[in-house]
C-alpha atoms as a PDB file:
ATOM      1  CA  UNK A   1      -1.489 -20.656 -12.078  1.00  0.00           C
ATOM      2  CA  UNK A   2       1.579 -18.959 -13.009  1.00  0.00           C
ATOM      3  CA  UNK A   3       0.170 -17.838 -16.657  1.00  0.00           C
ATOM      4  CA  UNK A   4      -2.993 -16.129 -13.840  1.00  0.00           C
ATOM      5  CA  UNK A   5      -0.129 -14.587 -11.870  1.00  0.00           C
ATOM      6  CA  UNK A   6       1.647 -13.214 -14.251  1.00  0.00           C
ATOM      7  CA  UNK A   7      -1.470 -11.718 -16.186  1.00  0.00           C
ATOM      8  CA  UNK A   8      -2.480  -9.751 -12.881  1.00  0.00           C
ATOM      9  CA  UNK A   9       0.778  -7.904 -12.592  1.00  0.00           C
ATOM     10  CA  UNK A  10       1.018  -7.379 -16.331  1.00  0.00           C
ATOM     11  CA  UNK A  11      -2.856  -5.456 -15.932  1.00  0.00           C
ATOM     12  CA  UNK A  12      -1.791  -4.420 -12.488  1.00  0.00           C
ATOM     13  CA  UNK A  13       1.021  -2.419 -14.075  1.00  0.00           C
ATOM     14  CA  UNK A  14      -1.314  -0.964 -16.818  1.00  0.00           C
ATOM     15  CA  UNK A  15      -3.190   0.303 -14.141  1.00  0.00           C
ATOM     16  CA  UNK A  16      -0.667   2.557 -12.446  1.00  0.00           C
ATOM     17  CA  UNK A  17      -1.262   6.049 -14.321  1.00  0.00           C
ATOM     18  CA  UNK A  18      -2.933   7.385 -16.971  1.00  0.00           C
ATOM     19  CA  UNK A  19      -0.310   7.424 -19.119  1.00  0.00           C
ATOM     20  CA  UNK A  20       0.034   3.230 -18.668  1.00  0.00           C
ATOM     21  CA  UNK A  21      -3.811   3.186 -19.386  1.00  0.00           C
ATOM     22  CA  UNK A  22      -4.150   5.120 -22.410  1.00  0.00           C
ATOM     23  CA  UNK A  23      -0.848   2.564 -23.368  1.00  0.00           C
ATOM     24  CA  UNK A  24      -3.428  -0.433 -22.704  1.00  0.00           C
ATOM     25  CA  UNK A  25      -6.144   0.651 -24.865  1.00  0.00           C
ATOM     26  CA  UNK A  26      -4.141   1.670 -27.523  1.00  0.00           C
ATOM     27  CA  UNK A  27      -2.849  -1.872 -27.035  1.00  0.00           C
ATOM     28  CA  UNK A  28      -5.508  -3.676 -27.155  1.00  0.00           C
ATOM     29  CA  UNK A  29      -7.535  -1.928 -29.771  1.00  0.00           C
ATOM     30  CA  UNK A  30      -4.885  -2.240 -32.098  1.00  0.00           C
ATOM     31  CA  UNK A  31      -4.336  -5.684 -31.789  1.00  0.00           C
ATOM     32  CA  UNK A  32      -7.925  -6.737 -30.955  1.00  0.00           C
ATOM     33  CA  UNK A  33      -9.263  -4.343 -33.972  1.00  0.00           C
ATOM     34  CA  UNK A  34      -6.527  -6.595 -35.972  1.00  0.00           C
ATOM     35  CA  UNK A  35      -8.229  -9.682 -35.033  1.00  0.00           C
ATOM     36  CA  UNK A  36     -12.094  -8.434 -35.536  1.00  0.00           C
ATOM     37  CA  UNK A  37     -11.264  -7.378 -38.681  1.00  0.00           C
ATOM     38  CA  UNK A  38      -9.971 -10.926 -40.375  1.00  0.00           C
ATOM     39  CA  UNK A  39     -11.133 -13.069 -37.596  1.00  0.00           C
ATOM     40  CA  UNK A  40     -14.319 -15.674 -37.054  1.00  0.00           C
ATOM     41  CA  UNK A  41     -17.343 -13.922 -35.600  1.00  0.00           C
ATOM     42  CA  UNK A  42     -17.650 -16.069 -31.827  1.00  0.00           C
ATOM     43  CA  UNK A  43     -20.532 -18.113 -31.975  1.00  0.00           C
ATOM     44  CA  UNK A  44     -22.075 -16.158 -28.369  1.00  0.00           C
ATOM     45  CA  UNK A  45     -22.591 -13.160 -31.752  1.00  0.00           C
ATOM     46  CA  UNK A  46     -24.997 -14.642 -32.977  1.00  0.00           C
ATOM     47  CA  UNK A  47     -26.947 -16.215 -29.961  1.00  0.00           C
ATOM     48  CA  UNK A  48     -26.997 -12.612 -28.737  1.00  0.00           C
ATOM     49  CA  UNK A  49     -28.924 -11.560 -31.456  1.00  0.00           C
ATOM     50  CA  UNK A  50     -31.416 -14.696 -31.957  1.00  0.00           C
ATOM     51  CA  UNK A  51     -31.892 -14.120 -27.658  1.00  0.00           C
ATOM     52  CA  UNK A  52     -32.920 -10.645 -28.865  1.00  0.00           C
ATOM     53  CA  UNK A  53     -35.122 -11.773 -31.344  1.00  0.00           C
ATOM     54  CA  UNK A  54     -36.632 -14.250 -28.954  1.00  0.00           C
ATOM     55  CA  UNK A  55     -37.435 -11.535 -26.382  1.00  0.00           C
ATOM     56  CA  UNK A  56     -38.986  -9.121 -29.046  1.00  0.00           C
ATOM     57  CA  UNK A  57     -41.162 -12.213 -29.714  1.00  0.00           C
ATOM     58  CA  UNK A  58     -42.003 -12.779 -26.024  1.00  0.00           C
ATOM     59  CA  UNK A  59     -42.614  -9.299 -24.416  1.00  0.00           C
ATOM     60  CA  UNK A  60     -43.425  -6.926 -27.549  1.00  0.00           C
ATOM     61  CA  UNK A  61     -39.707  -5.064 -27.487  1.00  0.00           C
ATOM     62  CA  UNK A  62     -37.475  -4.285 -29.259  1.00  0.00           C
ATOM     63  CA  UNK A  63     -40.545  -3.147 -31.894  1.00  0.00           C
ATOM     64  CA  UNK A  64     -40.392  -1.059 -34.797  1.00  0.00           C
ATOM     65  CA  UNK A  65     -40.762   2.692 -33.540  1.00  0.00           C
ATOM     66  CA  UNK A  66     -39.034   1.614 -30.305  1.00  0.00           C
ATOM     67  CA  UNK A  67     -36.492   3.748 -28.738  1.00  0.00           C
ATOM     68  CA  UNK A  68     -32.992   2.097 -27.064  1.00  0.00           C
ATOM     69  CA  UNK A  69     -29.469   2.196 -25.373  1.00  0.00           C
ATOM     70  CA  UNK A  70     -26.740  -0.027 -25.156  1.00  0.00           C
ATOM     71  CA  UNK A  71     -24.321   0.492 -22.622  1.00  0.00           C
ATOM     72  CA  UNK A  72     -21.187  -0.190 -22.729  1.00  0.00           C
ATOM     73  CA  UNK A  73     -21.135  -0.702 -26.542  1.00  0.00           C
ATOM     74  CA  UNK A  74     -17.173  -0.951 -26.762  1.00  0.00           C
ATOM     75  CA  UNK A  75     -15.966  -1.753 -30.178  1.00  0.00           C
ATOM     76  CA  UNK A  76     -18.708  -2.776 -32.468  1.00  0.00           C
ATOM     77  CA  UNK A  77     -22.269  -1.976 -30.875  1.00  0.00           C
ATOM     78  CA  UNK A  78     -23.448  -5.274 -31.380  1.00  0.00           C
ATOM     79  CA  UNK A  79     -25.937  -5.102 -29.433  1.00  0.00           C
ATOM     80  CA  UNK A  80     -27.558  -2.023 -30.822  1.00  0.00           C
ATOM     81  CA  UNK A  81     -26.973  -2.783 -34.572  1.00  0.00           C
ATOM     82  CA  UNK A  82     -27.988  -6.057 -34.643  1.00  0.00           C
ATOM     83  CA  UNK A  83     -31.354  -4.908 -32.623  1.00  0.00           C
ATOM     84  CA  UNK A  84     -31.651  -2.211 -35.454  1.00  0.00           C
ATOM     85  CA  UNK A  85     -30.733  -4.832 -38.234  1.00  0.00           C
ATOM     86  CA  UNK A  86     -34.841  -6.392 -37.233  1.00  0.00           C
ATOM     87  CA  UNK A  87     -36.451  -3.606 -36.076  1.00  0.00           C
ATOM     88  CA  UNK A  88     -36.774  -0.149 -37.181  1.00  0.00           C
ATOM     89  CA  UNK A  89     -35.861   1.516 -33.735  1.00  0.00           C
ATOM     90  CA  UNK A  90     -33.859   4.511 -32.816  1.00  0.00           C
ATOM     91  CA  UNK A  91     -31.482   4.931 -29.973  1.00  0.00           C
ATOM     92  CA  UNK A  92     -28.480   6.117 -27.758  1.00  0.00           C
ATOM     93  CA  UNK A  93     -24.991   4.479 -28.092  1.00  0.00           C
ATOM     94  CA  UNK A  94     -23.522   5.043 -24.348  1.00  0.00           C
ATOM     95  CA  UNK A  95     -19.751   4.631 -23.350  1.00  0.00           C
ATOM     96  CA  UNK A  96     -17.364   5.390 -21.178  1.00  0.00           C
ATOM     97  CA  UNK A  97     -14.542   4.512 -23.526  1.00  0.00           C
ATOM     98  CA  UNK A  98     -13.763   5.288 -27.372  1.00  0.00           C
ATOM     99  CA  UNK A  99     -12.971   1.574 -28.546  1.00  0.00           C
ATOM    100  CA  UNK A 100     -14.638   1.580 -31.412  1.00  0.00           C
ATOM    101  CA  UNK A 101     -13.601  -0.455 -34.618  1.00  0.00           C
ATOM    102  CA  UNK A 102     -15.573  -0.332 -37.966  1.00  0.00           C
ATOM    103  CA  UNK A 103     -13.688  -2.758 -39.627  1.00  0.00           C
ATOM    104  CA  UNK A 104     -14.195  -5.399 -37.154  1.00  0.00           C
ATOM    105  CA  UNK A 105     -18.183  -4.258 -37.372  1.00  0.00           C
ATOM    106  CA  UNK A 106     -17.780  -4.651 -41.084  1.00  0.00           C
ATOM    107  CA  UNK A 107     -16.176  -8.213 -41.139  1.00  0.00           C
ATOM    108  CA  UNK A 108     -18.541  -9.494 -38.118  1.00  0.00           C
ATOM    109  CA  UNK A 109     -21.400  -8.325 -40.416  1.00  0.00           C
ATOM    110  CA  UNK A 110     -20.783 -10.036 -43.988  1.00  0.00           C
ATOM    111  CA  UNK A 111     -20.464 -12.951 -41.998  1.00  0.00           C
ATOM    112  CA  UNK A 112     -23.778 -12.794 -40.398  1.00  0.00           C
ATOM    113  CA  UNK A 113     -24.897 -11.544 -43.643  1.00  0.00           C
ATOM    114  CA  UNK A 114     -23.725 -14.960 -44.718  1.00  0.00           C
ATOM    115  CA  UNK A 115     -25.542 -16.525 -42.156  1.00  0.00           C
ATOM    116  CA  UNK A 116     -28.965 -15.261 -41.754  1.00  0.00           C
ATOM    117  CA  UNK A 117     -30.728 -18.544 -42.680  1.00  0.00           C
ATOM    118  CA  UNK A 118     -29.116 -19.064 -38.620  1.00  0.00           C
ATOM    119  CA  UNK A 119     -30.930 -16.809 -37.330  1.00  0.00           C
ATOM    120  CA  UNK A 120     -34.749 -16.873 -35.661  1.00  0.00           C
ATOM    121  CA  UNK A 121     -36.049 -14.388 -37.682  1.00  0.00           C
ATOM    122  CA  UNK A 122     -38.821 -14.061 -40.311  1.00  0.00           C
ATOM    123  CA  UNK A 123     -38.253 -13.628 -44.304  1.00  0.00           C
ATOM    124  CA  UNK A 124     -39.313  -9.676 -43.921  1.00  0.00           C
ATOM    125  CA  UNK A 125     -37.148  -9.466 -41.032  1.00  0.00           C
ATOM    126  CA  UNK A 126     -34.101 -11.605 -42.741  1.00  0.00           C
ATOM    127  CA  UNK A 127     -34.888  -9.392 -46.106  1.00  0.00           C
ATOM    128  CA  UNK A 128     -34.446  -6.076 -44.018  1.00  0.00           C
ATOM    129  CA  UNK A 129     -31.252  -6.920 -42.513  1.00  0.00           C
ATOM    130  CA  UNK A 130     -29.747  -8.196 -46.029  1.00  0.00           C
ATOM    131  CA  UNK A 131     -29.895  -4.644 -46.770  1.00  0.00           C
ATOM    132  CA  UNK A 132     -29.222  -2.687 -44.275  1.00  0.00           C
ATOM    133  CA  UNK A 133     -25.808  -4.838 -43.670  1.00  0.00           C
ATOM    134  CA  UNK A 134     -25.284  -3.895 -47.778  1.00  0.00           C
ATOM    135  CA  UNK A 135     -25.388  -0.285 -46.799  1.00  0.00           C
ATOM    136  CA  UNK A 136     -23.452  -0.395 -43.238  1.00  0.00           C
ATOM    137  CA  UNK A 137     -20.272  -2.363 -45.494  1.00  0.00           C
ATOM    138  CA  UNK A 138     -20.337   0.977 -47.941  1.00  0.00           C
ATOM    139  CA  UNK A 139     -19.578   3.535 -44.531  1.00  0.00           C
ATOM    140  CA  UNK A 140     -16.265   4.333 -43.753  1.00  0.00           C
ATOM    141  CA  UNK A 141     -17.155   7.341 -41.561  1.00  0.00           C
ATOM    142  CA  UNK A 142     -19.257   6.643 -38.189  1.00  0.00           C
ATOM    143  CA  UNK A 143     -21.168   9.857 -37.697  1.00  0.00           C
ATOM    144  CA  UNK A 144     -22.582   8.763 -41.240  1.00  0.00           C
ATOM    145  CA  UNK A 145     -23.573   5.053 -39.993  1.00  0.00           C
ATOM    146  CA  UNK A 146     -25.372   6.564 -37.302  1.00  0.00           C
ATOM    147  CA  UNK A 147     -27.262   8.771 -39.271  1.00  0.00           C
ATOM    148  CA  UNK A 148     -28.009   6.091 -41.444  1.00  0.00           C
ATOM    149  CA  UNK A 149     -29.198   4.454 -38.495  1.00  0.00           C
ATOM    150  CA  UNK A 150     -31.119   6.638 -36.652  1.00  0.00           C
ATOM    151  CA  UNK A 151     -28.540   6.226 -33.993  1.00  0.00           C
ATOM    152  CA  UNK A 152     -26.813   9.007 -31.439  1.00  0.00           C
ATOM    153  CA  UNK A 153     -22.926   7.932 -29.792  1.00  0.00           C
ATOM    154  CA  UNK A 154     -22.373   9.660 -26.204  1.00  0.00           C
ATOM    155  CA  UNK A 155     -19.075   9.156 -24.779  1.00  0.00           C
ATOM    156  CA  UNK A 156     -18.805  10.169 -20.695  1.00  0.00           C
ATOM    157  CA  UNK A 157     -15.614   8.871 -18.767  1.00  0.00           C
ATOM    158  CA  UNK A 158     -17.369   9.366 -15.718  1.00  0.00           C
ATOM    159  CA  UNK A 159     -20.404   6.912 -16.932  1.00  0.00           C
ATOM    160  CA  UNK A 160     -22.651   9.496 -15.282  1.00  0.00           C
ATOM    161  CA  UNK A 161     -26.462   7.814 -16.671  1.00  0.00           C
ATOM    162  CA  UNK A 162     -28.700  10.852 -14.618  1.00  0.00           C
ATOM    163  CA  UNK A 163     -27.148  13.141 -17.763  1.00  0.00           C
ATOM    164  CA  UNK A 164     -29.521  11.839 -19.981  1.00  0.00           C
ATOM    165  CA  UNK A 165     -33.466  12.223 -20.525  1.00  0.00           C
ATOM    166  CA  UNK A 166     -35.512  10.261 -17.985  1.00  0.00           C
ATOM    167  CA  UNK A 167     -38.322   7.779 -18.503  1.00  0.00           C
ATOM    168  CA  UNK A 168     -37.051   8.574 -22.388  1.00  0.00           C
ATOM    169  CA  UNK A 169     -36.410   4.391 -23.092  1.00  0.00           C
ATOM    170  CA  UNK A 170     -38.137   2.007 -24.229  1.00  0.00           C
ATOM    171  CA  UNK A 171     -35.511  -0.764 -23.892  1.00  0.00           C
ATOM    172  CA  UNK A 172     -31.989  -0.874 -22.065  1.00  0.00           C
ATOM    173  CA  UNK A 173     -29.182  -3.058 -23.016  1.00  0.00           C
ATOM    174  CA  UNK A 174     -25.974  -4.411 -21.898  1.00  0.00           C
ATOM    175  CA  UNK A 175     -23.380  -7.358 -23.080  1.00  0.00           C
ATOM    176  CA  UNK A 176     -20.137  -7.947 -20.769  1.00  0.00           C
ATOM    177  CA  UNK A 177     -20.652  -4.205 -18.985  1.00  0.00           C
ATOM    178  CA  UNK A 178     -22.349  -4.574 -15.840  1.00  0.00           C
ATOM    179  CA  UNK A 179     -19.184  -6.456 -14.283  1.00  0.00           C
ATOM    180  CA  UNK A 180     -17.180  -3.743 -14.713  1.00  0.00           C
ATOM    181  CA  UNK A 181     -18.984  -1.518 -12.805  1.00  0.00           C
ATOM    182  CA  UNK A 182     -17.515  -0.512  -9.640  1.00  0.00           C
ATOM    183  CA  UNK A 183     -19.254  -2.076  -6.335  1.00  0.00           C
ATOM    184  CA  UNK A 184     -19.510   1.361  -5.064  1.00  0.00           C
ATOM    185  CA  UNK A 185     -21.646   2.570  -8.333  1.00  0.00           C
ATOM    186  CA  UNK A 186     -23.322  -0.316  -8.663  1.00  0.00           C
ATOM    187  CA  UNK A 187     -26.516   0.278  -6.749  1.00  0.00           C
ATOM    188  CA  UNK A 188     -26.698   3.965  -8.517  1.00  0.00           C
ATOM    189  CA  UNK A 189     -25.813   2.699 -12.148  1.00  0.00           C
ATOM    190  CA  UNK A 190     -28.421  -0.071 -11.403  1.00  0.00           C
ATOM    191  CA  UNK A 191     -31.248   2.921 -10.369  1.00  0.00           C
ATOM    192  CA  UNK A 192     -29.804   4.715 -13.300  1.00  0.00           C
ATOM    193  CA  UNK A 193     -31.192   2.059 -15.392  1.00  0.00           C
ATOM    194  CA  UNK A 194     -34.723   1.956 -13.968  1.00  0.00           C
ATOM    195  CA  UNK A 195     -34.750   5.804 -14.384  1.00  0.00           C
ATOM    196  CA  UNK A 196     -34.050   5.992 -18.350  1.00  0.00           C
ATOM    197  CA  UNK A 197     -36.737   3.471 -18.804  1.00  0.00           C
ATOM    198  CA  UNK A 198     -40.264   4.869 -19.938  1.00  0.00           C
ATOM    199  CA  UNK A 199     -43.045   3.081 -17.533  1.00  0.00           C
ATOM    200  CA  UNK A 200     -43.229  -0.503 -19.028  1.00  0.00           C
ATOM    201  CA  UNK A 201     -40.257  -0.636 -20.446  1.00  0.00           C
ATOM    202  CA  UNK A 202     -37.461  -3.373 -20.548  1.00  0.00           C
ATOM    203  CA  UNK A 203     -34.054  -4.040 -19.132  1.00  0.00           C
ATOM    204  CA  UNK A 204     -32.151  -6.857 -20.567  1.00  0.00           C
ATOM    205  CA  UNK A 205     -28.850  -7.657 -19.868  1.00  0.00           C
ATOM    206  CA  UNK A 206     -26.103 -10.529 -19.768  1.00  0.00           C
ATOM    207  CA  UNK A 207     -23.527 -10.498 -17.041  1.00  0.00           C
ATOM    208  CA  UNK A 208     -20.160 -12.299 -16.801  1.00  0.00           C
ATOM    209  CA  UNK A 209     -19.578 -13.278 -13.430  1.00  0.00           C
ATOM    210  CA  UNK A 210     -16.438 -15.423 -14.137  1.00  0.00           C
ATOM    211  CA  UNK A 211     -12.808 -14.336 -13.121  1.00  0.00           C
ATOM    212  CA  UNK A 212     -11.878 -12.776 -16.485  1.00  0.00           C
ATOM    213  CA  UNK A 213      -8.133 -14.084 -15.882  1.00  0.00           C
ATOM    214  CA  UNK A 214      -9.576 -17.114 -16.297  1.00  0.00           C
ATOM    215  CA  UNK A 215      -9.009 -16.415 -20.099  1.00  0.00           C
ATOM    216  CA  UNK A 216      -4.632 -15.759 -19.738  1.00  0.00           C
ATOM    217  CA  UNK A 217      -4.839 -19.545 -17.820  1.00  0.00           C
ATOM    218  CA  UNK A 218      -7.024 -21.805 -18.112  1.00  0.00           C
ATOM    219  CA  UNK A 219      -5.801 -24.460 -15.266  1.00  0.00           C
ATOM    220  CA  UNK A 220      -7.505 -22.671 -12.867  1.00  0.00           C
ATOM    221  CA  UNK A 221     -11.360 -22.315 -12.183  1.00  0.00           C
ATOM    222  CA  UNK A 222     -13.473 -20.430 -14.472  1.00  0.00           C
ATOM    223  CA  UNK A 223     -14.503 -18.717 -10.610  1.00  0.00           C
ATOM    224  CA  UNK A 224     -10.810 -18.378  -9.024  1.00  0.00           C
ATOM    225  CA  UNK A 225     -11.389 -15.239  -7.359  1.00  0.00           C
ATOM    226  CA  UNK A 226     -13.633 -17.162  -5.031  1.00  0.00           C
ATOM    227  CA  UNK A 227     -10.606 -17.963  -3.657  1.00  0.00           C
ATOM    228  CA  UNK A 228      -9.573 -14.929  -2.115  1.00  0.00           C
ATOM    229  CA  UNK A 229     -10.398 -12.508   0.527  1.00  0.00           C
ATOM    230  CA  UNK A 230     -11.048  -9.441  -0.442  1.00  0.00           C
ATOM    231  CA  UNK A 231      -8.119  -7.683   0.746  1.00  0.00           C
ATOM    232  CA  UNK A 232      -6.142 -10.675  -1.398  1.00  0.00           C
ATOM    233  CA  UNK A 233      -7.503  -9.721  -4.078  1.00  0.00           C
ATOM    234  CA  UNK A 234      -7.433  -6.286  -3.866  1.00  0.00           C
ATOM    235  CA  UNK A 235      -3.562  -6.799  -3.405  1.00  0.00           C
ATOM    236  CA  UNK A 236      -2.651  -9.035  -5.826  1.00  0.00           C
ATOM    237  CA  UNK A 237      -4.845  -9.375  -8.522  1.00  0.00           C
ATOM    238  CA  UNK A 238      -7.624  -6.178  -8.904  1.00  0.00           C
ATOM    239  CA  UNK A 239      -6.800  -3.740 -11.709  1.00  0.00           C
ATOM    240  CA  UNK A 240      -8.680  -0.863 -13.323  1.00  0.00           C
ATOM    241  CA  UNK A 241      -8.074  -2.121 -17.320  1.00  0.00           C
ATOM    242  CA  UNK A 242      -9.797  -5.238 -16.961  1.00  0.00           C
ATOM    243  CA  UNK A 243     -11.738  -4.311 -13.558  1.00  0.00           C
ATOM    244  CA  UNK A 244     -14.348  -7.172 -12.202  1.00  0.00           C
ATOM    245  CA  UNK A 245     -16.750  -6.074  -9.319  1.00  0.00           C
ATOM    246  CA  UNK A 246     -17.109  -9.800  -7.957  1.00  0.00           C
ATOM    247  CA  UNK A 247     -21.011  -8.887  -7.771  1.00  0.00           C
ATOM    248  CA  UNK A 248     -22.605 -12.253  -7.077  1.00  0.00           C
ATOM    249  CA  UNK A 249     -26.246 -13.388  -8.790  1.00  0.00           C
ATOM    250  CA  UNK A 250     -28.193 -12.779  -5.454  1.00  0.00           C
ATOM    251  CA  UNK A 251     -26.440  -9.761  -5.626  1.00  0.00           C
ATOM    252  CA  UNK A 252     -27.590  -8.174  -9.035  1.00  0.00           C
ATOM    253  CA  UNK A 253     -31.046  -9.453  -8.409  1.00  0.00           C
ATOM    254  CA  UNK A 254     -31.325  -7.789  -5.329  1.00  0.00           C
ATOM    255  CA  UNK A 255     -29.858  -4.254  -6.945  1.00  0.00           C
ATOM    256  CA  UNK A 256     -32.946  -4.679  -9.734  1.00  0.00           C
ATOM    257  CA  UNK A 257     -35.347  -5.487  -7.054  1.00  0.00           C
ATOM    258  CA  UNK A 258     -34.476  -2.212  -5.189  1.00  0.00           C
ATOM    259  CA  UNK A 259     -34.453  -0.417  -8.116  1.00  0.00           C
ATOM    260  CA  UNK A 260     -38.222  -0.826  -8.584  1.00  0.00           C
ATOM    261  CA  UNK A 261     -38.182  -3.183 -11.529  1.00  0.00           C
ATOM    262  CA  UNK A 262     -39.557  -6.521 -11.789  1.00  0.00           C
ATOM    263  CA  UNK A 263     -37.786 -10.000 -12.856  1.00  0.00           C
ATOM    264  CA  UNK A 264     -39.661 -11.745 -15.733  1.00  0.00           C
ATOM    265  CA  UNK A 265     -36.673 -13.897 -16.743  1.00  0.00           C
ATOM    266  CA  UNK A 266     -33.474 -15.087 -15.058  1.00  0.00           C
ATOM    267  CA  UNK A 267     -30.996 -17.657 -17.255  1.00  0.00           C
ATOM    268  CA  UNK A 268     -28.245 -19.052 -15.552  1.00  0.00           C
ATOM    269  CA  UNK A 269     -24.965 -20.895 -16.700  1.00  0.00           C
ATOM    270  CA  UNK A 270     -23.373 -22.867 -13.633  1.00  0.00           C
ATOM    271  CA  UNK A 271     -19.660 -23.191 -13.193  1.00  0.00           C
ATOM    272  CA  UNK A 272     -18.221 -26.376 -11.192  1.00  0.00           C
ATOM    273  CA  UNK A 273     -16.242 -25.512  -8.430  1.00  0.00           C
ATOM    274  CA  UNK A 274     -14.914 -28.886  -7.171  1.00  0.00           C
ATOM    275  CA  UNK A 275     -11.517 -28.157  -5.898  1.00  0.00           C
ATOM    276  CA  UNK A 276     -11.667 -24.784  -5.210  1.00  0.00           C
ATOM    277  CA  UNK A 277     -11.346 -23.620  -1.547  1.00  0.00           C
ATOM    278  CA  UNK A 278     -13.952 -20.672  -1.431  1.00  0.00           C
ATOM    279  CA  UNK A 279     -12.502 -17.871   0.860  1.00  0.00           C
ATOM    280  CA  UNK A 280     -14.728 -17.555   4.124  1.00  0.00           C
ATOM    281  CA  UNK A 281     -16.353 -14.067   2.913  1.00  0.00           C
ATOM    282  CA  UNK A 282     -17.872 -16.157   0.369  1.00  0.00           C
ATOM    283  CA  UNK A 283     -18.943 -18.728   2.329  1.00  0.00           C
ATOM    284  CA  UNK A 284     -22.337 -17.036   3.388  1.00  0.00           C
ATOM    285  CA  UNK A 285     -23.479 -17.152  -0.269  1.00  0.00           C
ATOM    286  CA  UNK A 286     -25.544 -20.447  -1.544  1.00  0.00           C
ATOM    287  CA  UNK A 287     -23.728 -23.061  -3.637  1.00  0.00           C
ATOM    288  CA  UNK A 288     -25.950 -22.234  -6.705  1.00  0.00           C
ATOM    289  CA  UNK A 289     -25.025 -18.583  -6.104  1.00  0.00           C
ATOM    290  CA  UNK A 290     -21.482 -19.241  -6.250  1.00  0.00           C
ATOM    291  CA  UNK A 291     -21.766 -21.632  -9.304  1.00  0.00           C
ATOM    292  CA  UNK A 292     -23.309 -18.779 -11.417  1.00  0.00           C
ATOM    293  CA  UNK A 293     -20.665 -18.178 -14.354  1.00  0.00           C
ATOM    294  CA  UNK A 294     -23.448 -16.235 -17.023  1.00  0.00           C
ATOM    295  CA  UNK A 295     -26.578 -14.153 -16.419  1.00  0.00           C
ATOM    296  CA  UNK A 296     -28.972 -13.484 -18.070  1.00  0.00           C
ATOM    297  CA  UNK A 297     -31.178 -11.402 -17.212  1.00  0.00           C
ATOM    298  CA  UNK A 298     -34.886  -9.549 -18.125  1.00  0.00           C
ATOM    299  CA  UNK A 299     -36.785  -6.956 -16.308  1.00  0.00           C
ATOM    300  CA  UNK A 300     -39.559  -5.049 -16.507  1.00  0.00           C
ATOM    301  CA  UNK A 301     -40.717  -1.405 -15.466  1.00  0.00           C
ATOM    302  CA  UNK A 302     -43.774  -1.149 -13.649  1.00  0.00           C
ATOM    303  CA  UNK A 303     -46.679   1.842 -15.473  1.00  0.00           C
END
């Protein structure tokens, strides 16, 4: 508990001005771009992209001709890249922070280049992707990858979505983002979504409902912030460089469902609690609810 602690004061402190913030991200993409760049690509990569290719499969999209953004795409647009990797589609790279690091991409990329024979893909598809990584390892400028790619980068601090073309999507999609939303923008980023999507379009996003100091200690529960009241938390242990919303599953569904789109798939990863005393403004939700560590989620945009 102390290692939790001490984390939330350390971010707390990051948080104070904008001075301490631009500190933080220099920070961290310096030594995180460090890491990406001679490090082992996480396994959660690659079952990103074979969930992808599994949905394409399913529902028709991602297809070739296809039009997409990723939100949130911090420092390697995996999401985007890998999606373009398969499918011939062009899209919108949308963030609210520069954090981008082409030689993590790079590295992350000749090793799934070196592991294709992993992923659930077809020979054409697997031959396609050989050589489009061969070409993405030769860039050392960005505004050439994404020309290479068909691809457009916005950057907007204030993560305003209504600035760009309505209905214009044909996919949406988000890794690790929507967590980090405020609570008071949530509801409006989530309508945001449903607006950029053409009439039967796609949503697809995973969500990370764990306490992300969870990672600094790992003797507490994966759900610690369960623990406190809001005003606790708020107190002790909120901060705007590593910002969670707390958003529960019944939560986001409920944002979607208002929103006008339509669940088609829901995959959840359950946390155990035992041991943890929930704090009492948690103890309307269900236990499920509360359990729900990952989510995964699909949705669908009514013609």
């Amino acid at each position: 508990m102390l290692k939790y602690c001490l984390a939330a004061m350390a971010l707390k402190a990051f948080s104070c001005s904008r001075p301490t913030k631009r500190i933080y991200r220099a920070l961290g993409n310096t030594l995180g771009g460090r890491k990406r760049a001679k490090g082992q690509i996480p396994t959660y990569y690659i079952d990103r992209i074979n969930r992808m290719l599994r949905i394409a499969e399913r529902y028709g999209v991602p297809k070739n001709g296809d039009r997409l953004i990723e939100l949130g795409t911090g420092w390697l647009h995996w999401e985007a890249i890998t999606t373009r990797l398969f499918f011939d589609v062009h899209g919108v790279l949308f963030d609210v922070w520069d954090n981008r690091q082409m030689n993590g991409l790079k590295n992350y990329l000749e090793q799934l280049d070196n592991s294709l024979d992993k992923i659930d893909a077809n020979n054409t598809q697997r031959t396609f992707a050989h050589k489009l990584i061969s070409k993405i390892r030769e860039m050392n400028d960005y505004q050439e990858l994404y020309k290479l790619l068909g691809f457009e980068y916005v950057l907007d601090h204030r993560g305003r979505l209504d600035l760009l073309e309505k209905e214009s999507f044909d996919l949406v999609v988000s890794a690790g983002v929507l967590e980090h939303i405020y609570v008071k923008d949530a509801s409006s980023f989530v309508d945001g979504i449903a607006t950029l999507l053409k009439p039967r379009g796609y949503s697809v996003h995973s969500i990370n409902l764990r306490d992300h100091l969870y990672i600094y200690d790992n003797t507490v529960s994966r759900k610690q912030y369960l623990q406190y009241p809001h005003w606790v938390w708020s107190l002790c242990f909120e901060n705007d460089v590593q910002y969670i919303n707390r958003i529960q599953c019944s939560e986001w569904l409920e944002l979607f469902r208002k929103a006008g789109l339509v669940l088609i798939e829901k995959e959840v990863e359950m946390e155990d609690l035992s041991g943890l005393k929930v704090a009492r403004v948690y103890q309307k939700y269900e236990e499920n609810d509360l359990r729900c560590g990952g989510l995964n989620l699909v949705h669908h945009k009514p013609a």
